[in-house]
N, C-alpha and C. Protein backbone atom coordinates (compact mmCIF):
# COMPACT_ATOMS: atom_id res chain seq x y z
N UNK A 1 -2.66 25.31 -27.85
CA UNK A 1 -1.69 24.50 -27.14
C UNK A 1 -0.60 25.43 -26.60
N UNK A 2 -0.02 25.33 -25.08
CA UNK A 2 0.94 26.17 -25.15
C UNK A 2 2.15 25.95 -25.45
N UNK A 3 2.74 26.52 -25.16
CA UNK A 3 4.09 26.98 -25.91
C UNK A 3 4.84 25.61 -25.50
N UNK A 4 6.07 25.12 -26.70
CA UNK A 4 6.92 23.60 -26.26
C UNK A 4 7.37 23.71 -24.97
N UNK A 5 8.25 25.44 -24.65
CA UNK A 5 9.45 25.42 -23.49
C UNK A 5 8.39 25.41 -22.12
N UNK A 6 7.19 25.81 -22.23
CA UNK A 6 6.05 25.40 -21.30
C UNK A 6 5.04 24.07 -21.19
N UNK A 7 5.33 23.46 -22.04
CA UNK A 7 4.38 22.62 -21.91
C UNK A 7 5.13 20.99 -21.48
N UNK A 8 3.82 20.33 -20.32
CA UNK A 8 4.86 19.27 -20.23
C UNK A 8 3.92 17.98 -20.23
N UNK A 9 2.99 18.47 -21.36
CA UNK A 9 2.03 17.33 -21.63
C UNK A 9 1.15 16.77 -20.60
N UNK A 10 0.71 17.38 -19.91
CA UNK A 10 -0.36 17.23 -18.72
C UNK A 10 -0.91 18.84 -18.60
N UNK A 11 -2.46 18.56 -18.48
CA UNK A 11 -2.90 19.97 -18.08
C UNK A 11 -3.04 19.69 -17.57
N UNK A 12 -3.57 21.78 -16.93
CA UNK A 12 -3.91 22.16 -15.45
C UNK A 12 -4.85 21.16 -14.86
N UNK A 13 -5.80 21.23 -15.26
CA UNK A 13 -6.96 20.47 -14.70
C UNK A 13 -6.54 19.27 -14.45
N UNK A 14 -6.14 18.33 -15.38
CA UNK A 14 -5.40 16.92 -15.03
C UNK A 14 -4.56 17.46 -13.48
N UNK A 15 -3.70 17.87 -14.06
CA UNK A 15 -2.87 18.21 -12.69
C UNK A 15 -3.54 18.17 -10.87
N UNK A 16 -4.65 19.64 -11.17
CA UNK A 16 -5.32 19.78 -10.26
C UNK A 16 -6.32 18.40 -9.80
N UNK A 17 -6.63 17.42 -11.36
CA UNK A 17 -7.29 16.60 -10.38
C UNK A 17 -6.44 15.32 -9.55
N UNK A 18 -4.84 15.18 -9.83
CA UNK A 18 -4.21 14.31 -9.39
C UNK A 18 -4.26 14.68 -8.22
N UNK A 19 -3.85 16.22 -7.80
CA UNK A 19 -3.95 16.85 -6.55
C UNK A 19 -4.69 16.64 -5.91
N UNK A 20 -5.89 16.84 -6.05
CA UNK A 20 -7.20 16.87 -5.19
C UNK A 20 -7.63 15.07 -4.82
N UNK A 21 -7.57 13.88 -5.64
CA UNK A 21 -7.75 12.40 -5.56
C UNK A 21 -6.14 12.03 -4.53
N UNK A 22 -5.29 12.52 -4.94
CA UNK A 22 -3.66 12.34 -3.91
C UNK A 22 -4.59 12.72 -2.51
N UNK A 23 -4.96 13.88 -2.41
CA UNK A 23 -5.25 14.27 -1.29
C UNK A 23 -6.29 13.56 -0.46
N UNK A 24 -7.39 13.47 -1.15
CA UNK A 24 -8.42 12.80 -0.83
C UNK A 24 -7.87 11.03 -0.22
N UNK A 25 -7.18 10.24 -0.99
CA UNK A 25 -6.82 9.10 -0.53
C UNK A 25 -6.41 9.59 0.69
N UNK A 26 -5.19 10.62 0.45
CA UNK A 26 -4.89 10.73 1.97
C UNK A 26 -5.10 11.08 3.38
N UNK A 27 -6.31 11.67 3.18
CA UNK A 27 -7.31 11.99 3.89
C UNK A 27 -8.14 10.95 4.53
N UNK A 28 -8.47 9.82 3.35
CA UNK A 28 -9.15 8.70 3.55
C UNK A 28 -8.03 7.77 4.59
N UNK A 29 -6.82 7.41 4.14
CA UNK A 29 -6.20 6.41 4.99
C UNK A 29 -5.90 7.04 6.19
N UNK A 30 -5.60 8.58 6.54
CA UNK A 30 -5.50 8.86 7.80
C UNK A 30 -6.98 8.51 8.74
N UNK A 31 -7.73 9.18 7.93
CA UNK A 31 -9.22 8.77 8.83
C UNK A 31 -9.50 7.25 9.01
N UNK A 32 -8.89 6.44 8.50
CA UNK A 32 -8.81 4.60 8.62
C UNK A 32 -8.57 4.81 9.63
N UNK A 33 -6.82 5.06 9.84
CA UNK A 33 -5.90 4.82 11.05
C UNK A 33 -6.35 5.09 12.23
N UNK A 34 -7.07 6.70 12.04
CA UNK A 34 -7.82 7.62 13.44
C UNK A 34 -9.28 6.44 13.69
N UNK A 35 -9.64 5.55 13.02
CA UNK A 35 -10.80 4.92 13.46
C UNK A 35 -10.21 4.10 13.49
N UNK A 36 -9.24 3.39 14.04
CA UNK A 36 -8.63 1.59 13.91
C UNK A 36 -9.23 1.14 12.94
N UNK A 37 -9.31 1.43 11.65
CA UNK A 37 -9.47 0.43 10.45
C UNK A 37 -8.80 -0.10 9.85
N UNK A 38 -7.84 0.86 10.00
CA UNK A 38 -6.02 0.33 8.99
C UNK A 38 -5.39 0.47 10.43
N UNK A 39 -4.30 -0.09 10.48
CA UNK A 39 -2.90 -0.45 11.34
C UNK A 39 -1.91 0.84 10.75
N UNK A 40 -1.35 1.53 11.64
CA UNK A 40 -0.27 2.24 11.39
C UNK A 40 0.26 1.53 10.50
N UNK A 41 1.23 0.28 10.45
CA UNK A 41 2.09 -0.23 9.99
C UNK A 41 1.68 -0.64 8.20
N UNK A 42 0.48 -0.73 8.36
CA UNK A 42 -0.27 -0.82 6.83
C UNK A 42 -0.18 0.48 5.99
N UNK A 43 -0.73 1.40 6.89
CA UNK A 43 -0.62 2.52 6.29
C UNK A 43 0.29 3.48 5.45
N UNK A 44 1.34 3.30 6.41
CA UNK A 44 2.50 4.47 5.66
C UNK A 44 2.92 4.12 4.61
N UNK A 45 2.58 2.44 3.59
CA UNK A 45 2.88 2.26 1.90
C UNK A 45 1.84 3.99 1.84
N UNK A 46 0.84 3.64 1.97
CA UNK A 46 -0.31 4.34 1.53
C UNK A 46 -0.47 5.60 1.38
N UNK A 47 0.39 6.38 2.63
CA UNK A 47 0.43 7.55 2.82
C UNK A 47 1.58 7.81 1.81
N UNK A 48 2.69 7.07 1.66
CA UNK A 48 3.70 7.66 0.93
C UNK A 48 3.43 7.65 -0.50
N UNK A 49 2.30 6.68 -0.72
CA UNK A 49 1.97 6.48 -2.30
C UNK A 49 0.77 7.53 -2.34
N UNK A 50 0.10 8.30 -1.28
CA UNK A 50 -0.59 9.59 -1.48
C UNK A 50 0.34 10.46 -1.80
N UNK A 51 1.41 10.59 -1.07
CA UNK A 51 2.36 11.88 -1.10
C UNK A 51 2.87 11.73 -2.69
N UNK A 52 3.14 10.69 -2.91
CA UNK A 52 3.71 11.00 -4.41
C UNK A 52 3.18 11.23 -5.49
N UNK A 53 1.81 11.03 -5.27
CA UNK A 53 1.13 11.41 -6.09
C UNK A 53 0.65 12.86 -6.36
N UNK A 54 0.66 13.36 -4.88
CA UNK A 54 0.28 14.73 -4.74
C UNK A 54 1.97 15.46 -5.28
N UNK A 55 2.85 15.02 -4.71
CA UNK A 55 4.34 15.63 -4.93
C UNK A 55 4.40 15.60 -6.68
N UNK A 56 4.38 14.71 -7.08
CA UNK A 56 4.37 14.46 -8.82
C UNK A 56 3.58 15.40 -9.66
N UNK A 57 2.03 15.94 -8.84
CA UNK A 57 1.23 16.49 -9.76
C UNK A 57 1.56 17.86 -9.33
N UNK A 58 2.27 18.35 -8.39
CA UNK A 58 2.85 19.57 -7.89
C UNK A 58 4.02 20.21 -8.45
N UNK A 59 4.72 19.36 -8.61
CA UNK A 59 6.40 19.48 -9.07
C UNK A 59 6.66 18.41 -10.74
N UNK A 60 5.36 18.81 -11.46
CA UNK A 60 5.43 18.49 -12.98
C UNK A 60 6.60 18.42 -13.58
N UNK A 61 7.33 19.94 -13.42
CA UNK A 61 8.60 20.10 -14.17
C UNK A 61 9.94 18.98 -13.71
N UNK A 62 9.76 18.69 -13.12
CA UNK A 62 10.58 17.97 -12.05
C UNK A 62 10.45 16.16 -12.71
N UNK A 63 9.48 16.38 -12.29
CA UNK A 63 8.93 14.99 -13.21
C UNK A 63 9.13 15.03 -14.79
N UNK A 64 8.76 15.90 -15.68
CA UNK A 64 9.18 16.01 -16.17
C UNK A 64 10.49 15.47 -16.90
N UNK A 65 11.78 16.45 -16.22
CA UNK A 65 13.03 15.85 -16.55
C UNK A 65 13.30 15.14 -15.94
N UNK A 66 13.10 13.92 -14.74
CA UNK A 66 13.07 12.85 -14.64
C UNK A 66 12.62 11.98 -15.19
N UNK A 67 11.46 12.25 -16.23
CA UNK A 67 11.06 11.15 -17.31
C UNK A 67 12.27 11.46 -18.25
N UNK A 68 12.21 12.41 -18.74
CA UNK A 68 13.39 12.74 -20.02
C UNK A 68 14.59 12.03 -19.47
N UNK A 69 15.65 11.97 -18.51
CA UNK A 69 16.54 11.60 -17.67
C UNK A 69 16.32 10.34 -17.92
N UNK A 70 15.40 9.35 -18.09
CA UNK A 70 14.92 7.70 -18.23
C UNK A 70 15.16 7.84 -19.90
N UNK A 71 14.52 8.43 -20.48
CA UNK A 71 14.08 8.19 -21.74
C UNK A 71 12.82 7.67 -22.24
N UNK A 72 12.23 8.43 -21.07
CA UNK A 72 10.45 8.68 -21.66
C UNK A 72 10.23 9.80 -22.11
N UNK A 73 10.02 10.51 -22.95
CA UNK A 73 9.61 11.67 -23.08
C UNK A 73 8.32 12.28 -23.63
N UNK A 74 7.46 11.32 -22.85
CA UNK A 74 6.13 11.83 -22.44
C UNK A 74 5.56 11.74 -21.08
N UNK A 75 5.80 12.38 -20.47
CA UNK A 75 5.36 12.63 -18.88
C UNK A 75 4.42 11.82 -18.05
N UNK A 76 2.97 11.59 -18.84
CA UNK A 76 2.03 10.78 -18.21
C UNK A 76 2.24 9.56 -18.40
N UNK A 77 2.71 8.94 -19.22
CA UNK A 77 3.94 7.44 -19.04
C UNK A 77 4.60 7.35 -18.19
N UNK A 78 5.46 8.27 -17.64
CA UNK A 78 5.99 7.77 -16.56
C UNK A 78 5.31 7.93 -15.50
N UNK A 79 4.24 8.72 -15.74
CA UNK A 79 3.40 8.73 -14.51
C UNK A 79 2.98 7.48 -13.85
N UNK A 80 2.37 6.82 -15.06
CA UNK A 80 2.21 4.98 -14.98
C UNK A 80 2.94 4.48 -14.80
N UNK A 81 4.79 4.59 -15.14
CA UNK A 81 5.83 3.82 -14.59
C UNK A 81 5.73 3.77 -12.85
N UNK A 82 5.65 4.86 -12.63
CA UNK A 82 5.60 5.56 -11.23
C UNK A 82 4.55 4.84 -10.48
N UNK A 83 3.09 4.85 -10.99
CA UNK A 83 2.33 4.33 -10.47
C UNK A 83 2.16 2.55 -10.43
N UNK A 84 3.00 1.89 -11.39
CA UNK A 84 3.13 0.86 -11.92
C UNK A 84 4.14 0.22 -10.64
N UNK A 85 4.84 1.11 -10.43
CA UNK A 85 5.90 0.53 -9.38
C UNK A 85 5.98 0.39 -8.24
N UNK A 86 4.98 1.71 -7.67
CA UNK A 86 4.29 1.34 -6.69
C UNK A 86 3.45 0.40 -6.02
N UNK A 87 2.37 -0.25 -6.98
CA UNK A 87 1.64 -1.00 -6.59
C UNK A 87 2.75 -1.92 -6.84
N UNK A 88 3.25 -2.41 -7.73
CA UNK A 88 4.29 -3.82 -7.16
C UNK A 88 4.77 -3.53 -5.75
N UNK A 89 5.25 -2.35 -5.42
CA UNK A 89 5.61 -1.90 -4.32
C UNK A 89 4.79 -2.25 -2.84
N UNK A 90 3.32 -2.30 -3.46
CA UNK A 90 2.55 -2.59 -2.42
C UNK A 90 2.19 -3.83 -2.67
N UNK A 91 1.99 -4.62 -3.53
CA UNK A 91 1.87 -6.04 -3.50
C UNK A 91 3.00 -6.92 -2.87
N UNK A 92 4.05 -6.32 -2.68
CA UNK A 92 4.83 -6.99 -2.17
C UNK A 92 5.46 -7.02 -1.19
N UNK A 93 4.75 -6.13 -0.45
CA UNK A 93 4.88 -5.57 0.82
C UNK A 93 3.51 -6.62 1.59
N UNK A 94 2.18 -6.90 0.60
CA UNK A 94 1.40 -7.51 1.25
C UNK A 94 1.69 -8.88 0.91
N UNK A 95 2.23 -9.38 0.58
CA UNK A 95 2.51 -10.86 0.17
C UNK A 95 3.36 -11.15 1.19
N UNK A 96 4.58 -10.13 1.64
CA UNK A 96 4.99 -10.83 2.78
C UNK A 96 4.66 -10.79 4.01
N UNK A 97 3.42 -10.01 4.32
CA UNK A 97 2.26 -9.76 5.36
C UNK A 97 1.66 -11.24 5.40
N UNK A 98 1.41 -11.54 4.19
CA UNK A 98 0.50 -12.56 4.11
C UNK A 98 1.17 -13.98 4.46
N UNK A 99 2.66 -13.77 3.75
CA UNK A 99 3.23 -15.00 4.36
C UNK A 99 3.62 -15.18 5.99
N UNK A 100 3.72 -14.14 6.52
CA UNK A 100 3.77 -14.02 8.03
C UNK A 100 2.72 -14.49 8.47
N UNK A 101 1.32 -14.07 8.22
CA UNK A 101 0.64 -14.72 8.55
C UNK A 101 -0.03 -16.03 8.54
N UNK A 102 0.14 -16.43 7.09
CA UNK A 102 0.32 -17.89 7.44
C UNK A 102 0.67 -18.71 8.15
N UNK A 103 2.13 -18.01 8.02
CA UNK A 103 3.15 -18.94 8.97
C UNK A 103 2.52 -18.88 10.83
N UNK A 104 2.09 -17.95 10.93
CA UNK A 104 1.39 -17.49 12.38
C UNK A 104 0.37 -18.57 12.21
N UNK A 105 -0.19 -18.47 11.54
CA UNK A 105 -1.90 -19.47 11.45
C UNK A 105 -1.31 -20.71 11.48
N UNK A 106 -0.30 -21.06 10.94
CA UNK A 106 0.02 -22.71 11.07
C UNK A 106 0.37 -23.42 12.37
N UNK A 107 1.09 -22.05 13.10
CA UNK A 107 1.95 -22.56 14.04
C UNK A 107 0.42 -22.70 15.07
N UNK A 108 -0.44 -21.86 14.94
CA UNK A 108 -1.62 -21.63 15.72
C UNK A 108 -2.18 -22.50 15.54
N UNK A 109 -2.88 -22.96 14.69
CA UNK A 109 -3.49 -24.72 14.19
C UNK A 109 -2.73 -25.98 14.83
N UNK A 110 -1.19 -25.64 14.91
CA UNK A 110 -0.81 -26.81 15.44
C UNK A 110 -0.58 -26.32 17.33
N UNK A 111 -0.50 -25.82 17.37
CA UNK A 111 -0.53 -25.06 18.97
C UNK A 111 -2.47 -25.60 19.63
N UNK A 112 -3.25 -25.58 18.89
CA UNK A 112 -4.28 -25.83 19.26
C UNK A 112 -4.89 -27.01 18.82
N UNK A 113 -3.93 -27.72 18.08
CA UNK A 113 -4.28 -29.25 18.25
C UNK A 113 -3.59 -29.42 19.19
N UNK A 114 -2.34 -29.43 19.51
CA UNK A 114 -1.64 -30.06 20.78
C UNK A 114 -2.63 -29.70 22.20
N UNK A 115 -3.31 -28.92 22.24
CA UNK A 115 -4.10 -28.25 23.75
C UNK A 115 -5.48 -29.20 23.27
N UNK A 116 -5.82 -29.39 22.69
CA UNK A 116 -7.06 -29.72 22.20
C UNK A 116 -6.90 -31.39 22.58
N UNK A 117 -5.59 -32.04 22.08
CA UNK A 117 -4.85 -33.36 22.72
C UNK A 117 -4.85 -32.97 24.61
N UNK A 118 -4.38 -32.16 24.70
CA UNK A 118 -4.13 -32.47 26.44
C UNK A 118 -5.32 -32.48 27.25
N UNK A 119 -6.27 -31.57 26.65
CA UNK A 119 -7.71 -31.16 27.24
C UNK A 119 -8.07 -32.86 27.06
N UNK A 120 -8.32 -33.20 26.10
CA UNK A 120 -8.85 -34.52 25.98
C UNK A 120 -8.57 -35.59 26.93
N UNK A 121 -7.20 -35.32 26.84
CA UNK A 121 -6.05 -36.54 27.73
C UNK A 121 -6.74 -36.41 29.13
N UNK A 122 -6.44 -34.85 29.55
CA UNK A 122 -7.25 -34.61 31.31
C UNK A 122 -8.50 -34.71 31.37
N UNK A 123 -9.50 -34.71 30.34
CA UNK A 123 -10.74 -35.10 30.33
C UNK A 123 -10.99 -36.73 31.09
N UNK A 124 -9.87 -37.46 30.10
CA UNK A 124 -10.38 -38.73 30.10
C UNK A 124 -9.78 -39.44 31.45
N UNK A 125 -8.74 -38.39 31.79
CA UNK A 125 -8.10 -38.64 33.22
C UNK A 125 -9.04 -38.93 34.28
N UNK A 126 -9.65 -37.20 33.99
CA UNK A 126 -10.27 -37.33 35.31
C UNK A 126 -11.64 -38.14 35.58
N UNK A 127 -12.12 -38.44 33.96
CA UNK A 127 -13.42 -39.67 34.38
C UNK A 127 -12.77 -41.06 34.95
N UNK A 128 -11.65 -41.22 34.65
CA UNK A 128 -11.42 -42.63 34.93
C UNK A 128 -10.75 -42.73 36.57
N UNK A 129 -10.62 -41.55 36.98
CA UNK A 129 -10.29 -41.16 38.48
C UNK A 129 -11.76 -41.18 39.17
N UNK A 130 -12.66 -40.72 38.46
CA UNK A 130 -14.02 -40.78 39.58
C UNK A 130 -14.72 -41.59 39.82
């Protein structure tokens, strides 16, 4: 095990693989965006929740005494705080996506009953004109 004043309860390898999966997502949602699969506007939760993941497994020490600074003082806990907060972060970013769109779909449902009424109305107009 190494030494206490070195060690910050995550190994290398852990480390390196947060790095390499950070990266990879981010790799993945840019190549979405570059194929219109994801929306810019979807994306950048995504990209920033790549970056922090890659930033976190880079700058350990850092993290580190920012867990200690909370009063966690085990590192990969707050890793899960971190990651824990994010996805609320992104759930709630899509919930109010979702309520926009509702609200869009309703107004659209009733926008196309009213046309769906007039079409009918000039339908029946114009048989009773011929």
């Amino acid at each position: 095990m190494p030494s206490a004043v070195f060690y910050t309860g995550i190994q290398l390898r852990t480390q390196i693989f947060v790095v390499v999966v950070g990266i990879t997502m981010l790799l993945f949602v840019l190549n979405m965006v570059r194929r219109k699969r994801l929306r810019e506007q979807y994306s950048l939760l995504w990209i920033f929740a790549a970056l922090v993941l890659v930033l976190c497994a880079v700058f350990i020490r850092a993290v580190d005494r920012l867990a200690h600074a909370v009063g966690i003082y085990y590192p990969p806990a707050f890793l899960f705080l971190v990651a824990i907060l994010m996805v609320m972060v992104l759930q709630f970013h899509f919930s109010t996506v979702i309520s926009n769109l509702r609200e869009q779909n309703r107004g659209l449902t009733q926008d196309l009953g009213l046309l769906k009424t007039e079409v009918r109305d000039l339908r029946r107009r114009l048989e009773s004109d011929s």
